[in-house]
Protein backbone atom coordinates (compact mmCIF):
# COMPACT_ATOMS: atom_id res chain seq x y z
CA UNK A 1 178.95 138.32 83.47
CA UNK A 2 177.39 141.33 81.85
CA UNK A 3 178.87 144.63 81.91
CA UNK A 4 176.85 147.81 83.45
CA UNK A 5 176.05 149.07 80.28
CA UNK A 6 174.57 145.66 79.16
CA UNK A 7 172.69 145.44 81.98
CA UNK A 8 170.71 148.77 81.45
CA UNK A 9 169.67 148.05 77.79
CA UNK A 10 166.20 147.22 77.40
CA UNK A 11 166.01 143.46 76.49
CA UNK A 12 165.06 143.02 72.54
CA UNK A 13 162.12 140.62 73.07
CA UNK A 14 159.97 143.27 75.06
CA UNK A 15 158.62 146.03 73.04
CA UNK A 16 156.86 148.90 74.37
CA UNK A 17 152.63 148.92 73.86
CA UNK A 18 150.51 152.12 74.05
CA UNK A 19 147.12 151.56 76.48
CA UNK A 20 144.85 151.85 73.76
CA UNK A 21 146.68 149.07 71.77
CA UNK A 22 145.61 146.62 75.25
CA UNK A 23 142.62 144.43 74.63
CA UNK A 24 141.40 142.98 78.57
CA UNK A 25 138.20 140.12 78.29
CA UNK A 26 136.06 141.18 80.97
CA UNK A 27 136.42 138.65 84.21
CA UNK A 28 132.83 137.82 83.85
CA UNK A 29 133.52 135.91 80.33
CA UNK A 30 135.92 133.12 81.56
CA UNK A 31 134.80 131.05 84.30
CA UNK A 32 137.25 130.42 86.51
CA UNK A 33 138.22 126.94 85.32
CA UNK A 34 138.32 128.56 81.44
CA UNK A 35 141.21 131.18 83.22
CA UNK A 36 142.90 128.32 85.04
CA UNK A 37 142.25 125.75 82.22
CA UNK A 38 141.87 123.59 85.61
CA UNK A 39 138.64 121.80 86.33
CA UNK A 40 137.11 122.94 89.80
CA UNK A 41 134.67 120.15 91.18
CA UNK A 42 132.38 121.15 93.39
CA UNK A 43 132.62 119.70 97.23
CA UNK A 44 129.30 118.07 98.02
CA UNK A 45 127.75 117.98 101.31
CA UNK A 46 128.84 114.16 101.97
CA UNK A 47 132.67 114.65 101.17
CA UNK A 48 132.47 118.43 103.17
CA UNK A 49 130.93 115.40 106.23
CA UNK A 50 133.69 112.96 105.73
CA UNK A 51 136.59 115.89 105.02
CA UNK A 52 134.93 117.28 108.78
CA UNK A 53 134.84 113.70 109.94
CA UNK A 54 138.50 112.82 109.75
CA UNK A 55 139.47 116.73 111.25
CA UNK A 56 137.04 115.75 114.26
CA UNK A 57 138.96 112.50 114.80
CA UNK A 58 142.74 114.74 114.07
CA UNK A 59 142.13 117.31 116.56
CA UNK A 60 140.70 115.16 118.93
CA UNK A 61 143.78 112.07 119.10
CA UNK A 62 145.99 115.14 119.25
CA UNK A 63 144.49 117.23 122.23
CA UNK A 64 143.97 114.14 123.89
CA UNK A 65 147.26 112.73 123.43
CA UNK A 66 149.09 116.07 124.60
CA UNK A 67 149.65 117.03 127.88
CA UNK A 68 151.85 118.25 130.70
CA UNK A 69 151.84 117.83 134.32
CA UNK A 70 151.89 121.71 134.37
CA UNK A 71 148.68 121.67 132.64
CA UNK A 72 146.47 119.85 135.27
CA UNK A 73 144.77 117.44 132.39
CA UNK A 74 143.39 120.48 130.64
CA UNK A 75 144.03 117.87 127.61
CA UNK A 76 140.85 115.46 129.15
CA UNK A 77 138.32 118.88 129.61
CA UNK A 78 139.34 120.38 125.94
CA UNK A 79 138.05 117.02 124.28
CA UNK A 80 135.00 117.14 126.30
CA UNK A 81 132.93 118.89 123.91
CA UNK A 82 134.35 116.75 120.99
CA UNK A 83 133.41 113.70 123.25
CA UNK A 84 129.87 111.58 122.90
CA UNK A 85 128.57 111.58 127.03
CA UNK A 86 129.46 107.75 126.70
CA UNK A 87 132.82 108.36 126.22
CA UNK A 88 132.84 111.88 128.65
CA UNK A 89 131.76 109.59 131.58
CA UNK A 90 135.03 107.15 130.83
CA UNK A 91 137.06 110.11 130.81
CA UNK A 92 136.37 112.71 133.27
CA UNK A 93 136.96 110.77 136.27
CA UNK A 94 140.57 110.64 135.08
CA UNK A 95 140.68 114.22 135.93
CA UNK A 96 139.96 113.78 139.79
CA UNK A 97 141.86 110.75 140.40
CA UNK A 98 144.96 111.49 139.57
CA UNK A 99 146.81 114.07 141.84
CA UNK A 100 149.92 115.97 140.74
CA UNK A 101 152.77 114.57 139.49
CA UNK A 102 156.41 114.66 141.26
CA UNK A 103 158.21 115.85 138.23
CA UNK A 104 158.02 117.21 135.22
CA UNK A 105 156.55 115.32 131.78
CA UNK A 106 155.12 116.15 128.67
CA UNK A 107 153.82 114.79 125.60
CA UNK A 108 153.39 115.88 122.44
CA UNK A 109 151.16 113.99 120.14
CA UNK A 110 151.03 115.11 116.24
CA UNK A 111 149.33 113.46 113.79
CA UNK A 112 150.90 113.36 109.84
CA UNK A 113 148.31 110.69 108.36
CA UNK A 114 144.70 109.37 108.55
CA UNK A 115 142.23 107.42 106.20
CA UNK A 116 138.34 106.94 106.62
CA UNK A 117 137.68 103.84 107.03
CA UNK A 118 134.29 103.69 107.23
CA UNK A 119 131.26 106.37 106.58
CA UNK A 120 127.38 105.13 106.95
CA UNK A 121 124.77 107.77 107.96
CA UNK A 122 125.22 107.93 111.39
CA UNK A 123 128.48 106.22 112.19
CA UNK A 124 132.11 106.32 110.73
CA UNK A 125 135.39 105.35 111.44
CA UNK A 126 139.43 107.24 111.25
CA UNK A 127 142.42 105.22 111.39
CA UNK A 128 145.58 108.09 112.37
CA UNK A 129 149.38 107.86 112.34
CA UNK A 130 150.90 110.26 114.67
CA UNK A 131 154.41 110.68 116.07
CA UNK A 132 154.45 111.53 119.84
CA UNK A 133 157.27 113.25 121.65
CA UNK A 134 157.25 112.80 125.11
CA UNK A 135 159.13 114.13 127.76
CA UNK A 136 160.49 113.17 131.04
CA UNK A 137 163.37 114.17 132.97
CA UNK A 138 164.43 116.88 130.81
CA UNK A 139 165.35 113.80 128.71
CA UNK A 140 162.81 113.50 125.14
CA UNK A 141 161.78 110.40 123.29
CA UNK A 142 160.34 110.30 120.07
CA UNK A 143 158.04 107.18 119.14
CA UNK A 144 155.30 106.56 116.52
CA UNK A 145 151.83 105.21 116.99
CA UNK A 146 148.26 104.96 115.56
CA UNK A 147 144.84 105.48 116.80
CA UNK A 148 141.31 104.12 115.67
CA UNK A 149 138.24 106.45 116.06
CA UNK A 150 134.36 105.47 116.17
CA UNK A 151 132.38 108.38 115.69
CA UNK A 152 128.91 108.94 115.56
CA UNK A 153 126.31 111.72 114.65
CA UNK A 154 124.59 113.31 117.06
CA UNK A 155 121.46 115.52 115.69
CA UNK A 156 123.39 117.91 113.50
CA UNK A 157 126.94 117.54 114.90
CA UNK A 158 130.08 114.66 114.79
CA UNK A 159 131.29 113.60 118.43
CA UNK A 160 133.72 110.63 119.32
CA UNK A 161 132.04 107.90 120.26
CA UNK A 162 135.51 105.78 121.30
CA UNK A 163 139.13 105.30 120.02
CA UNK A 164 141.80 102.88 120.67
CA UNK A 165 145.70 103.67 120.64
CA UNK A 166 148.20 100.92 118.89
CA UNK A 167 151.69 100.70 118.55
């Protein structure tokens, strides 16, 4: 252990150096990989797509796949605008057939993994892990389970076309 006095020496390796002794490279002379000495590639417009691709197909197995009873299937409406009008017409009449439920339950879908499968022009395919957590009777279960989605392009913009749940 070092001793107060050591401790308020100045350490031998750092000497002092006057301002005009300081040489700076303006930032304009180094690129930004030169300062790093890391290489920076440049995202194209069909990785940016697929990158988007698989987040479309994440946000929308995990809004689907959470709910609560208190929640009166707001999960089915916030995918509707992620939805093709195909799959919107499966889904909305889950809304108005199913009344309120007698008890509490929850469930709380996360996904931690997903691959693109597939990626033609107008068409591609996300295969997810996700770990759900679902409650009922105050009592919660955790289980793990995977999802394939079918997307498809739509003018400009990505929308889930279907998607199947496995175990």
């Amino acid at each position: 252990m070092r001793s107060k006095q050591q401790a308020s020496q100045p350490a031998d390796e750092f000497k002092e150096v006057a301002p005009e002794d300081l040489q700076v490279a303006p930032s304009s002379a180094l690129t930004p990989s030169e300062q790093t000495g890391i290489q920076v590639k440049q995202t194209t417009t069909e990785e940016a797509e697929k990158k988007g691709v698989q987040q479309l197909a994440r946000i929308f197995i995990e809004r689907y796949g959470s709910y609560s009873t208190d929640n009166s299937f707001q999960n089915i409406r916030d995918v509707q605008s992620l939805a093709t009008k195909r799959l919107w017409s499966e889904l909305s009449p889950m809304i108005k057939k199913n009344g309120t439920a007698p008890s509490f339950s929850s469930k709380t879908t996360n996904v931690y993994s997903f691959n693109l499968l597939s990626f033609q022009t107008g068409s591609a395919s996300v295969e997810l892990k996700a770990k759900v957590i679902e409650e009922k009777a105050g009592v919660q279960n955790s289980s793990y389970t995977s999802a394939k989605v079918a997307l498809v392009k739509e003018g400009d913009d990505w929308l889930v076309d279907s998607f199947t749940w496995e175990k």
